[in-house]
Protein backbone atom coordinates (compact mmCIF):
# COMPACT_ATOMS: atom_id res chain seq x y z
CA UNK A 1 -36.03 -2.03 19.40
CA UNK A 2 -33.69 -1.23 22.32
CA UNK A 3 -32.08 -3.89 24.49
CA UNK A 4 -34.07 -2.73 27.35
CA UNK A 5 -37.65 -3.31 25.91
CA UNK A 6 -36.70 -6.80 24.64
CA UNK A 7 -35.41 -8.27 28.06
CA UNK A 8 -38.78 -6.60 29.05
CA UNK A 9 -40.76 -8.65 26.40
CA UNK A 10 -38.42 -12.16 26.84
CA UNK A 11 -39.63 -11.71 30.60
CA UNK A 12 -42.85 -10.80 30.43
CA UNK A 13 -43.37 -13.56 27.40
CA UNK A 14 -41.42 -16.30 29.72
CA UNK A 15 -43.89 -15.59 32.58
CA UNK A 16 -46.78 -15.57 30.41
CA UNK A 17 -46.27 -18.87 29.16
CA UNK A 18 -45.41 -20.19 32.61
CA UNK A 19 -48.88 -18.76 33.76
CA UNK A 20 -50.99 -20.35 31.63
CA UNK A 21 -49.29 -23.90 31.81
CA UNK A 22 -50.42 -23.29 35.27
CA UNK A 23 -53.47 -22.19 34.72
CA UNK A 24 -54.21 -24.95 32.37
CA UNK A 25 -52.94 -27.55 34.97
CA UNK A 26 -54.72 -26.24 37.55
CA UNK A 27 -57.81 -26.27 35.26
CA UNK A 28 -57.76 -29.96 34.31
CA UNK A 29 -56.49 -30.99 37.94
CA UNK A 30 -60.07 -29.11 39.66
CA UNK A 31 -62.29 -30.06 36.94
CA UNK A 32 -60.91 -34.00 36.85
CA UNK A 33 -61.68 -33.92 40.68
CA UNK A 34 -64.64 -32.78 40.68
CA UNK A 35 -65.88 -35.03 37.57
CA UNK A 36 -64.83 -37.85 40.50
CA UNK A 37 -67.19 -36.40 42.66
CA UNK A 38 -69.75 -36.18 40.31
CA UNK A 39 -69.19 -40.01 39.19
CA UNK A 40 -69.44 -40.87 43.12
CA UNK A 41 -72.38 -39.11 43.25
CA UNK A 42 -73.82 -40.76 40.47
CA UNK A 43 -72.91 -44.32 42.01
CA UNK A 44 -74.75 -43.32 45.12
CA UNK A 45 -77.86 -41.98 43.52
CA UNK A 46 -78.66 -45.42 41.55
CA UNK A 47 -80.75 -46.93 44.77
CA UNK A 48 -82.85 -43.96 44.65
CA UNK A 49 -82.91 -43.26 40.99
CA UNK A 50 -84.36 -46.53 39.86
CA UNK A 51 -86.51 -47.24 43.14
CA UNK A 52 -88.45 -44.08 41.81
CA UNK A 53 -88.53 -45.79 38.24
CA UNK A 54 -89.97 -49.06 40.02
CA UNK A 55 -92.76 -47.02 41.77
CA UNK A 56 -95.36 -48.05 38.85
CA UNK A 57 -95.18 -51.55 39.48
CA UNK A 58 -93.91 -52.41 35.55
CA UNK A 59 -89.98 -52.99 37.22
CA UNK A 60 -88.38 -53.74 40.21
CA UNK A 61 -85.60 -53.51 41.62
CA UNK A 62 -84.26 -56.87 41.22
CA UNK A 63 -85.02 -56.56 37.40
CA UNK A 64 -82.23 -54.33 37.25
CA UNK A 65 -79.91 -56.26 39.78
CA UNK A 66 -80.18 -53.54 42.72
CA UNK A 67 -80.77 -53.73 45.97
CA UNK A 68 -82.73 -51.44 48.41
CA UNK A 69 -80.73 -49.41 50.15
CA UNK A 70 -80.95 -45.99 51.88
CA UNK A 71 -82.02 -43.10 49.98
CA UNK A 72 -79.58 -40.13 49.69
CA UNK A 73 -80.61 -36.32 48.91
CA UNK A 74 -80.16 -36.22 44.92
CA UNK A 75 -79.39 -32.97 43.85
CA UNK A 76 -81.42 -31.27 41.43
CA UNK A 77 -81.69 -32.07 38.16
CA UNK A 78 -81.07 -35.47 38.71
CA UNK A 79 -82.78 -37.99 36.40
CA UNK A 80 -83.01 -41.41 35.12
CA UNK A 81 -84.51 -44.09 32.79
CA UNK A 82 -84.84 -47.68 32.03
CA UNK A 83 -84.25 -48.56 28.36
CA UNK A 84 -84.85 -51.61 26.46
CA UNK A 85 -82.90 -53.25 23.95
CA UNK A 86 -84.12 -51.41 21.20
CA UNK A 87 -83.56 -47.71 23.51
CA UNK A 88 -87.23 -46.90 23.83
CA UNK A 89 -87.91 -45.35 27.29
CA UNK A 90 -89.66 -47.50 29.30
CA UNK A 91 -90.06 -45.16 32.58
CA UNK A 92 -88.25 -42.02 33.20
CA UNK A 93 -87.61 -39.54 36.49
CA UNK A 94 -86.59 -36.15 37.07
CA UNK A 95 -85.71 -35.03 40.94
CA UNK A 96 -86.86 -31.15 40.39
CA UNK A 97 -87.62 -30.54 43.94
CA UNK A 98 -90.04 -28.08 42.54
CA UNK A 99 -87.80 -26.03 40.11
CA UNK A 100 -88.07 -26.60 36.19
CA UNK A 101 -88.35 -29.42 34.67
CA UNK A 102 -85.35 -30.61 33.63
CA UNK A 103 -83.83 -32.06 29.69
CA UNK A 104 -82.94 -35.81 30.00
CA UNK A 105 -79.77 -36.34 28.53
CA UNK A 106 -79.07 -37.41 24.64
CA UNK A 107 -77.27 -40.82 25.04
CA UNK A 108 -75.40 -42.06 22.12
CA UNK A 109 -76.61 -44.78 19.63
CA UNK A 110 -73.16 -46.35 20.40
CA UNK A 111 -73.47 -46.78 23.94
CA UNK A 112 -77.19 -48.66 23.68
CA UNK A 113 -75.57 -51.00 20.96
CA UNK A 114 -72.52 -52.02 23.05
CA UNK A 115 -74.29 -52.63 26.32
CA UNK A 116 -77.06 -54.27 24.48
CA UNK A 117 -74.70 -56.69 22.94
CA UNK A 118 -73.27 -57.45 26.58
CA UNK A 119 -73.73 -56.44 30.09
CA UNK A 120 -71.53 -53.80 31.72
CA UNK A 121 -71.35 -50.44 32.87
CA UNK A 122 -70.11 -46.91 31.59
CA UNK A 123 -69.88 -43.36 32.85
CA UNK A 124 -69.50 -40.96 30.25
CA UNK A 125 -70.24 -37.35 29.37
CA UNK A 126 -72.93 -36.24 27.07
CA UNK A 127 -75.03 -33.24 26.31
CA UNK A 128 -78.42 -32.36 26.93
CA UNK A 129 -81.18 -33.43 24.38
CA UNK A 130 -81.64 -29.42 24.57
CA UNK A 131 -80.17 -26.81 25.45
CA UNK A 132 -76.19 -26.61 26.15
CA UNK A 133 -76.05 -28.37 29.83
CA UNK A 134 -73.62 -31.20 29.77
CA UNK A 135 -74.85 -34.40 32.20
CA UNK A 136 -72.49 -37.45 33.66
CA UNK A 137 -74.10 -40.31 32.32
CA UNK A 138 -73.97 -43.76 34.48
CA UNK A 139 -75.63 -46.47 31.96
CA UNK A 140 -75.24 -50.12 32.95
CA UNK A 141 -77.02 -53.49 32.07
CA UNK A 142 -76.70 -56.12 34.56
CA UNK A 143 -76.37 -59.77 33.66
CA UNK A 144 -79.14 -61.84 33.30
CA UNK A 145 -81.40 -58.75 32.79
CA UNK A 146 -82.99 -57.23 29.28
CA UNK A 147 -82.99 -53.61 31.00
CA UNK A 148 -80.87 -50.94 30.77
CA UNK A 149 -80.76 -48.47 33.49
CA UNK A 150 -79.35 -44.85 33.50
CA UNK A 151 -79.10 -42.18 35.94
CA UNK A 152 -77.56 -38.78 35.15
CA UNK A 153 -76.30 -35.79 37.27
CA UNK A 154 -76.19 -32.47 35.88
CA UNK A 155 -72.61 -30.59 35.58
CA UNK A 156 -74.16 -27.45 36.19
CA UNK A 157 -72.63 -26.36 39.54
CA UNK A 158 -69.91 -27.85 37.66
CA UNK A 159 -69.79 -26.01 35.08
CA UNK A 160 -70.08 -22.76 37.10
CA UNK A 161 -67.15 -23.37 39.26
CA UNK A 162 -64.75 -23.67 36.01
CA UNK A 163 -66.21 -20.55 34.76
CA UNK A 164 -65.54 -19.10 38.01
CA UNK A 165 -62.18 -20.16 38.14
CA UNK A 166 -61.38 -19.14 34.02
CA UNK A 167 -62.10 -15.89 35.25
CA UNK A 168 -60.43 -16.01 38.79
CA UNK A 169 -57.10 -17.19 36.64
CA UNK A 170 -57.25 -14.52 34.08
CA UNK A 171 -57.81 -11.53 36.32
CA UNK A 172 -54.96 -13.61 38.68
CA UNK A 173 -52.87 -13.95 35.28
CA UNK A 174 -53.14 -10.36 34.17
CA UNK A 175 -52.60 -8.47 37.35
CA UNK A 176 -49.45 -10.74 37.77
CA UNK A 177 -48.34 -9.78 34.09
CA UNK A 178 -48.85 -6.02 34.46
CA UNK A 179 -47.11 -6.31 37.81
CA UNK A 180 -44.26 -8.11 36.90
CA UNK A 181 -43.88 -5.85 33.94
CA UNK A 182 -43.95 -2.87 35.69
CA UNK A 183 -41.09 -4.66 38.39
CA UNK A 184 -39.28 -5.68 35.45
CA UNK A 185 -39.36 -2.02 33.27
CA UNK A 186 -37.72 -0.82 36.86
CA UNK A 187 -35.34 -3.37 37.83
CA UNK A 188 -33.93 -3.69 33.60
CA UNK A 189 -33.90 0.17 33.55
CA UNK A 190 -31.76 0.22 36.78
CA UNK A 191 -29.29 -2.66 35.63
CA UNK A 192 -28.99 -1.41 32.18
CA UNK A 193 -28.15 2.06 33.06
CA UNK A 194 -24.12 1.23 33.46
CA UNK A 195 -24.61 -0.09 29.69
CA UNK A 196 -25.79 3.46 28.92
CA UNK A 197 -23.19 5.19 30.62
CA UNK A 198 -21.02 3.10 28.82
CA UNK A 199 -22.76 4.02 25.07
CA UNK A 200 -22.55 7.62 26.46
CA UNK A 201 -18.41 7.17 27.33
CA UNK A 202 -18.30 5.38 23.98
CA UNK A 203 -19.65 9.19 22.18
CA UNK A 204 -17.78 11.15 24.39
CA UNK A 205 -14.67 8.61 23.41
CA UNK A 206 -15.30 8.20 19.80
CA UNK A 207 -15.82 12.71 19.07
CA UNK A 208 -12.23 12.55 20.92
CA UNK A 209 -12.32 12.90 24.24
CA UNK A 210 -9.71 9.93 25.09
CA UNK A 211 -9.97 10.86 29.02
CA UNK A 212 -13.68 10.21 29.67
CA UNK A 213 -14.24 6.89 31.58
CA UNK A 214 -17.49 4.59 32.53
CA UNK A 215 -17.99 5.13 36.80
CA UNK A 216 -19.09 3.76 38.36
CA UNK A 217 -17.57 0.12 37.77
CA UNK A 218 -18.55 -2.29 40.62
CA UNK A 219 -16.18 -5.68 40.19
CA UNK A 220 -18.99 -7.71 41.32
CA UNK A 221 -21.15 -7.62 38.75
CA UNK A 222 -21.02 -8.79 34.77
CA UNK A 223 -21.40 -5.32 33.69
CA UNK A 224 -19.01 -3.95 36.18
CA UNK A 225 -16.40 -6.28 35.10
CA UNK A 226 -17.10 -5.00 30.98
CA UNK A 227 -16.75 -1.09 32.81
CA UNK A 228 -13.34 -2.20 34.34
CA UNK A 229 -12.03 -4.12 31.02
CA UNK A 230 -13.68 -0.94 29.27
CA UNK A 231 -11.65 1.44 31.16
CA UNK A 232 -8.44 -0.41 30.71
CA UNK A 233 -8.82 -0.57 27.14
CA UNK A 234 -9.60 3.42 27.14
CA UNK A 235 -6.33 3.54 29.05
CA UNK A 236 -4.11 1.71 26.68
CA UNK A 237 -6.28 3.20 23.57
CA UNK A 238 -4.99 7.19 26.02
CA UNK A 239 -1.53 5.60 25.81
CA UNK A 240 -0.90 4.81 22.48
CA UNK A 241 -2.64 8.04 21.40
CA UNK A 242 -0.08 9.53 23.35
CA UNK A 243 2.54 7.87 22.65
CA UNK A 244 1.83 8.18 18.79
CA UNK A 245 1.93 11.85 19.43
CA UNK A 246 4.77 12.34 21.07
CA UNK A 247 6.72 9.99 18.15
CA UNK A 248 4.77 12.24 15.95
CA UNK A 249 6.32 15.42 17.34
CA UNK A 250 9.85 13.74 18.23
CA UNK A 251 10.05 12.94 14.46
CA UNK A 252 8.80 16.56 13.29
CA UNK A 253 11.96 17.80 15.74
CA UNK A 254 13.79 14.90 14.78
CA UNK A 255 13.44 15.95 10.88
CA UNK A 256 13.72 19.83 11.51
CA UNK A 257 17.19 19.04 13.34
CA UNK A 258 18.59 16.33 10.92
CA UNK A 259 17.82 19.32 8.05
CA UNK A 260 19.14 21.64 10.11
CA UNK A 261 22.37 19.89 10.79
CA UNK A 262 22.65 19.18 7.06
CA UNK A 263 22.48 22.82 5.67
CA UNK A 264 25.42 24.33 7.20
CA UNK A 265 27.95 21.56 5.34
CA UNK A 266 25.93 21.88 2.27
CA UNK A 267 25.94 25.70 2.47
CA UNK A 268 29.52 25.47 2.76
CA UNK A 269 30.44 22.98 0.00
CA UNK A 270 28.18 25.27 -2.48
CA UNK A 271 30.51 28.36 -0.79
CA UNK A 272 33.63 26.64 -2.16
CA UNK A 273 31.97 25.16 -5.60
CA UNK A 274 30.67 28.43 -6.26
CA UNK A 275 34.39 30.09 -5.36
CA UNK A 276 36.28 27.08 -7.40
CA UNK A 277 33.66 28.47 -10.17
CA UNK A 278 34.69 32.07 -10.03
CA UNK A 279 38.32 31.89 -10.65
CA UNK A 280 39.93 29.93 -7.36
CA UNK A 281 40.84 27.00 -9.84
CA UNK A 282 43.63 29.13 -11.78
CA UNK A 283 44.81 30.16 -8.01
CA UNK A 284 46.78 27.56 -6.43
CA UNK A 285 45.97 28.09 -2.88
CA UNK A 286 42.19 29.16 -3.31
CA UNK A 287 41.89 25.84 -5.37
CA UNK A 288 43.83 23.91 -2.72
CA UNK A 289 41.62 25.24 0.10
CA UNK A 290 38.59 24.81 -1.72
CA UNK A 291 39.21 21.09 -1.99
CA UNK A 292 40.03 20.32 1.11
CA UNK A 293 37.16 22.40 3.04
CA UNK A 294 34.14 20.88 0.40
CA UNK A 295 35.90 17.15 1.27
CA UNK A 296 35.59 18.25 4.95
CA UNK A 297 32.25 19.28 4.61
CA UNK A 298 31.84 16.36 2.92
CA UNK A 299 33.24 13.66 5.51
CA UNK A 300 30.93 15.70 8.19
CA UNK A 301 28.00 15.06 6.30
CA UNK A 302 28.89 11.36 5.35
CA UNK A 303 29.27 10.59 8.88
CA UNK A 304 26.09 12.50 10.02
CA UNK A 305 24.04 10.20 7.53
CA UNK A 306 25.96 7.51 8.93
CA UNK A 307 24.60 7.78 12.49
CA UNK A 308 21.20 8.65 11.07
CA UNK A 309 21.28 5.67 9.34
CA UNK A 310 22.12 3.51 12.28
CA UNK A 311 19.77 5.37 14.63
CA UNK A 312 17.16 4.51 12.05
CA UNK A 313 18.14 0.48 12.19
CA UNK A 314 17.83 0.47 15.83
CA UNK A 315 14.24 2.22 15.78
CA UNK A 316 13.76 -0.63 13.36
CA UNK A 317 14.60 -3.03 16.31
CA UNK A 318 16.86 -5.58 13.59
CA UNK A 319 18.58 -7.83 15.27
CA UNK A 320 22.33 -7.37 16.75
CA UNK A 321 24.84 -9.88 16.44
CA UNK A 322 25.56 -11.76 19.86
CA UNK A 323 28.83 -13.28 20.63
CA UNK A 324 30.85 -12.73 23.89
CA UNK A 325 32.14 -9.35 24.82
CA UNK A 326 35.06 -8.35 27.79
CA UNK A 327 33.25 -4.59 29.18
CA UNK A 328 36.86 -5.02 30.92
CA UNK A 329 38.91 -5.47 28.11
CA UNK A 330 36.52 -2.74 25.91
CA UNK A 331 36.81 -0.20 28.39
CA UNK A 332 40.31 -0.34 28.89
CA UNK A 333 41.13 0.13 24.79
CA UNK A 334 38.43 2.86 24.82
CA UNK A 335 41.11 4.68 27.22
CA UNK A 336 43.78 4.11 25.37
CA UNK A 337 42.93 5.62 22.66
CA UNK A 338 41.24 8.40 24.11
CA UNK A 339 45.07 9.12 25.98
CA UNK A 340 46.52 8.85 22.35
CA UNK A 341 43.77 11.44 21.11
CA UNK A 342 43.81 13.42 24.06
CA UNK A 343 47.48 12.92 25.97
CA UNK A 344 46.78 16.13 27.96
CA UNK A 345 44.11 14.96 29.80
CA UNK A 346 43.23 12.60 32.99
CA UNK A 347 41.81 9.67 32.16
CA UNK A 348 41.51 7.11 34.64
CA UNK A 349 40.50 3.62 34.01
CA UNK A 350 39.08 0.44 36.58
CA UNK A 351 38.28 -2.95 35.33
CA UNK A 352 40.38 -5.58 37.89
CA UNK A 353 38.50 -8.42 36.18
CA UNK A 354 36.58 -9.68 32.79
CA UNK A 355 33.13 -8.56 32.83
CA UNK A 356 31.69 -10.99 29.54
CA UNK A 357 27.95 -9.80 28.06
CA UNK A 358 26.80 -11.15 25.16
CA UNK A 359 26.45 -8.77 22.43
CA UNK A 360 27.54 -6.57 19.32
CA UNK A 361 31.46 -5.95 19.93
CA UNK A 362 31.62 -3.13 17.55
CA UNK A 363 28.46 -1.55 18.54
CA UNK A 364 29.38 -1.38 22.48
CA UNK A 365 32.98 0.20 21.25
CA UNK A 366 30.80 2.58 19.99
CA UNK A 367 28.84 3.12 22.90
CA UNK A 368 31.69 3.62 25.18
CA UNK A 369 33.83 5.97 22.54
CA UNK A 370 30.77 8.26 22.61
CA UNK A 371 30.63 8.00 26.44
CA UNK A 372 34.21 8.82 26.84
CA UNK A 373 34.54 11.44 24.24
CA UNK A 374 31.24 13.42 25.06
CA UNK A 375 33.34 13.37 28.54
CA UNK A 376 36.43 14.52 26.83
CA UNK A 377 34.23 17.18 25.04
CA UNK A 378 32.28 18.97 27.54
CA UNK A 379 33.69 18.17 30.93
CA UNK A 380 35.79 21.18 30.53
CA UNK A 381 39.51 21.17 29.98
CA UNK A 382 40.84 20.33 33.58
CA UNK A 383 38.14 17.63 34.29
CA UNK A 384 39.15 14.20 35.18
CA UNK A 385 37.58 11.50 33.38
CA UNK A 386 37.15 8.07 34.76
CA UNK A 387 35.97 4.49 32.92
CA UNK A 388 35.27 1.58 34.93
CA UNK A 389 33.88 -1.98 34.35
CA UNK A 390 32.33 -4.46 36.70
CA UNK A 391 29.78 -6.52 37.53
CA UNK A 392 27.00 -5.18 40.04
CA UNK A 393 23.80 -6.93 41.43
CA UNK A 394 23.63 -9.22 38.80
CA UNK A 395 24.24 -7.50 36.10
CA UNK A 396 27.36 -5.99 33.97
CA UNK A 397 28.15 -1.94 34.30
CA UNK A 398 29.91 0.13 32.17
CA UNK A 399 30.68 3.64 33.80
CA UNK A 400 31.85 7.02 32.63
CA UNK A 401 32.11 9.77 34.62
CA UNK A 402 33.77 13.15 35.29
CA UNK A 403 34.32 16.10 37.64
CA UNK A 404 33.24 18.71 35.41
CA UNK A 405 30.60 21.08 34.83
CA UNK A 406 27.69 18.42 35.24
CA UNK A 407 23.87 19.64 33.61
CA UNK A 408 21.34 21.17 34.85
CA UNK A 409 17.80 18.87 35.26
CA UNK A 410 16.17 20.53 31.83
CA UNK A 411 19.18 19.84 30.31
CA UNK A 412 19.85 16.06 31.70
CA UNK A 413 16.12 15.37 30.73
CA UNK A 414 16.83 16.18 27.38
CA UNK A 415 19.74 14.81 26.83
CA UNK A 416 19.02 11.96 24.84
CA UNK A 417 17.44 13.39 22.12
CA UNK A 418 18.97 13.97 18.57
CA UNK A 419 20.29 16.91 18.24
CA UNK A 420 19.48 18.21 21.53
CA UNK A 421 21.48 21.66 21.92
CA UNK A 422 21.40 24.05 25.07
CA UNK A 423 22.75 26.73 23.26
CA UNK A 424 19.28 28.37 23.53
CA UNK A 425 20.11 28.60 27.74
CA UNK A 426 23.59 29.25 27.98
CA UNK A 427 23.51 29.24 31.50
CA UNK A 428 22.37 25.72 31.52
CA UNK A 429 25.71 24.02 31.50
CA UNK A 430 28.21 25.50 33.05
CA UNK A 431 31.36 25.96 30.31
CA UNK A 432 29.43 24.69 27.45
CA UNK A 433 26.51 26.49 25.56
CA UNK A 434 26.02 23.40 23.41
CA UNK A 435 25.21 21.11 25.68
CA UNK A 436 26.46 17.59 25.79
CA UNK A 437 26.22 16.29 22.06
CA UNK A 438 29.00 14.34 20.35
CA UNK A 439 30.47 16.12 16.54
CA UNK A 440 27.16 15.15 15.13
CA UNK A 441 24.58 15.77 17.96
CA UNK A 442 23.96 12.23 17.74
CA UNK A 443 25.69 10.55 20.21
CA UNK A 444 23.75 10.05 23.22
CA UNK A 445 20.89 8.81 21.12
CA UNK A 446 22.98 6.36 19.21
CA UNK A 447 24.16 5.01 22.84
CA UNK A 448 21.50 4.78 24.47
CA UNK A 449 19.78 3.00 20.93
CA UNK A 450 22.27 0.33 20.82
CA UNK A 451 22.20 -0.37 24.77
CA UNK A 452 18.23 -1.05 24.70
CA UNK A 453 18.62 -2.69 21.74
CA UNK A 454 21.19 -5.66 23.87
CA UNK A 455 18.56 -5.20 26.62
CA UNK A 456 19.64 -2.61 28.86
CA UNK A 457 19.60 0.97 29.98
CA UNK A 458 21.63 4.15 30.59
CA UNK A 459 21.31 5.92 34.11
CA UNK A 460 22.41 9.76 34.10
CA UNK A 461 23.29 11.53 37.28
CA UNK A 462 24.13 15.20 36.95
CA UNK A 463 23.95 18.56 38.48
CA UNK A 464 25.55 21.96 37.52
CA UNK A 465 28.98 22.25 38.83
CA UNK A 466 28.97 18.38 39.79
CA UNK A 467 30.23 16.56 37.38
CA UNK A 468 28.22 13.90 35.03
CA UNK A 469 28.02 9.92 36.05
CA UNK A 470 26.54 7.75 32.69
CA UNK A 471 25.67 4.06 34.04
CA UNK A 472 25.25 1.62 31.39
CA UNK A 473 23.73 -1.45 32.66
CA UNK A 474 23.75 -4.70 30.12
CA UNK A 475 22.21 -8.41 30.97
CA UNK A 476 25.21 -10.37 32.63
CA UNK A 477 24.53 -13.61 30.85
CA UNK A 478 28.09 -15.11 29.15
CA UNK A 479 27.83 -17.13 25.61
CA UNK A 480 30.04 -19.27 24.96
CA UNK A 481 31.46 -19.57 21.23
CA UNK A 482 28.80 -21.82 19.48
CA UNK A 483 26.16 -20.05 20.95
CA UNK A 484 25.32 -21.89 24.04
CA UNK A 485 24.97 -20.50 27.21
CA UNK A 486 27.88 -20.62 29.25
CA UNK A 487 29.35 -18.81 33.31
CA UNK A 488 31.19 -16.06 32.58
CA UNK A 489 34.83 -16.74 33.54
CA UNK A 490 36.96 -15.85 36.32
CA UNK A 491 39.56 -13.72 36.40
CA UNK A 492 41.98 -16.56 37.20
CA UNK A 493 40.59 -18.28 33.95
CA UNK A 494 41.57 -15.72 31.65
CA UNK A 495 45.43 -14.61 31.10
CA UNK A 496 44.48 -11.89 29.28
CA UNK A 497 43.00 -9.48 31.58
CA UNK A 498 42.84 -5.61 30.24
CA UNK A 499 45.63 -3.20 31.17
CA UNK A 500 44.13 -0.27 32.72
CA UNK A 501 47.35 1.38 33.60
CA UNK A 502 48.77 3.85 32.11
């Protein structure tokens, strides 16, 4: 059964019931009031009733404690009857005003007993002696008195106005259900037909098409606000799908490249092994060059693994070690060796004060070797190179840049990928088909890995023939040794400032 035709049926069933309970009340309520009536009338019509019983002489009036009085119109039907003790009929009447004669009214063997026993008075409700016409019964035995006197009124007209109003209540009860129904079919079909859209989104979503959404989705409503939350979640659900892919395909490259990478050194050592095999090891120099190119080869590959290895840890997310770092004092030995390494070339270095981050020492040396030597790399030989470390806007920067050949914008937004190579465009970077990769092609990625790992970022800015500017941006929050928070200090506080000259 669908959700529609049981809010139909809860509704329609809820208004039912309330009907009748209404119905019902305003059954008893009309039918109590005009029992009331009938009793009044019943009072009224005891002068008369028994005045027409005295007519023969055998009772009066005063036998049955009444007084004369004024003599209403009775309405038809109306009869009465003096019993004695024992409930034989002593005189009866019947107003008939010329219609049939009317049935007296079967009293019950209780009520001749009781008042028998004592005086008093009772109005009750009994049924004819025969046929199926109901009477209100006034009985009564006065004190002092051996009669017993009883007038009844017909419920007829009664009786006829409650029919009258059963079947006023139930045509009343049944339009209003069939009605209300009919409202109700309309207005749930209306309100309920987001839900379907919804169901029908939910298909469309579910056979894979992650971009359909539920419109429209008014705020104001319940099921509005479920279309909003139910679009959001389709967003996020878009996302991840995407996101999934993209990891998917970035590791199928990632994979491809890493094997790729690995074949030439392992093609090479088998060159060797295979020429050691065929005779190099009785020739001196054959053996000696043999040796040295597979341990080459070998050293290459170790240290390819090596930054795989670490690239894989920081995908992992495991957690760095975090003591205090100088960017000042790292930068400046990052230049000083790269002078040793490279003495031809123009490195220039700026870090006037300590700039302290807390962090991995070894793995930011890291970062800013790759920086600087990717510089040294593929700047081109007559490019200057410059290092600099400082605090900026809150936070701690560590900057490399040269004046070199700079990247074109494919390139640039590629350039953090393992293994990335431009050799593919050679006109993408000026004076370098291989685009900006460190020995392994791994560089980049294993910077920019350990940076978001501390809980910062790397900002290229690049353009062919303009030279390349890598921002590293870290938290600036200082640690002091045990761990504790602590202001990073001055440069008046510490006397051992780096030495960027040179």
């Amino acid at each position: 059964m669908s959700l529609r035709l049981r809010l139909l049926l809860a509704l329609v069933g809820l208004v039912c019931i309330g009907l009748l309970l209404a119905d019902v009340a305003t059954y008893l309520s009309l039918r109590s009031f005009l029992l009331e009536r009938v009793d009044q009338q019943l009072v009224a019509a005891r002068v008369p009733v028994l005045r027409a019983l005295s007519e023969g002489g055998r009772i009066s009036l005063s036998d049955l404690g009444v007084s004369p009085g004024e003599v209403p119109q009775l309405p038809p039907g109306t009869y009465g009857e003096v019993l004695d003790t024992a409930g034989e009929a002593l005189a009866t009447v019947t107003f008939t005003y010329g219609g049939s004669v009317a049935v007296p009214a079967a009293l019950p063997d209780e009520l001749v007993a009781e008042l028998t026993s004592r005086p008093g008075k009772q109005i009750l409700t009994v049924r004819a002696a025969v046929g199926d016409v109901d009477f209100r019964v006034l009985a009564w035995r006065g004190a002092g008195t051996s009669y017993i006197a009883v007038v009844g009124l017909p419920l007829t007209e009664v009786a006829g106005t409650m029919r009258r109003l059963i079947v006023v209540e139930a045509l009343v009860t049944v339009g209003v259900l069939f009605g209300l129904a009919a409202l109700g079919w309309w207005l749930v079909r209306r309100e309920l037909r987001p839900l379907e859209d919804m169901a029908v989104a939910a298909g469309a979503i579910a056979g894979g098409d992650l971009s359909r959404r539920v419109e429209p989705a008014d705020p104001r409503t319940e099921v509005g606000r479920l279309g909003l939350a139910l679009n959001a979640m389709l967003t996020q659900i878009e996302q991840a799908f995407a996101r999934r892919t993209a990891s998917e395909n970035a590791l199928r490259r990632f994979l491809a490249q890493a094997s790729h990478e690995l074949r030439t050194p392992l093609a090479s050592i088998r060159g060797y092994a295979e020429l050691f095999r065929r005779g190099a090891k009785d020739r001196p120099h054959d053996l000696e060059l043999a040796m040295r190119r597979i341990e080459q080869e070998a050293a290459r590959m170790g240290v390819l693994v090596e930054d795989l290895l670490l690239l894989a840890r920081l995908d992992e997310s495991r957690p760095l070690e975090r003591h205090p770092v100088d960017l000042a004092r790292l930068a400046a030995d990052t230049v000083a060796d790269a002078r040793i390494t490279a003495s031809e070339r123009v490195i220039t270095c700026e870090a006037p004060a300590p700039v302290i981050v807390p962090g991995d020492e070894a793995r930011l040396r890291q970062v800013a070797t790759n920086l600087v030597t990717n510089a040294l790399r593929h700047a081109g030989a007559e490019a200057h190179v410059y290092v600099g470390a400082r605090e900026r806007d809150g936070w701690a920067q560590l900057e490399v840049r040269d004046d070199g050949a700079g990247m074109a914008a494919e390139v640039a937004e590629r350039a953090f990928e393992p293994f990335f190579s431009a050799a593919a465009d050679a006109d993408a970077v000026l004076g370098d088909t291989q685009g900006r990769r460190s020995a392994t092609g791994l560089g980049l990625s294993i910077a920019l890995g350990i940076v978001q790992a501390h809980g910062g970022r790397i900002d290229l800015h690049t353009a062919l023939g303009e030279g390349t500017r890598l921002e590293v941006w870290l938290p600036l929050t200082a640690m002091s040794e045990d761990g504790e928070l602590a202001a990073s200090p001055s440069p008046a506080d510490d006397q051992s400032v780096a030495d960027c000259s040179g």
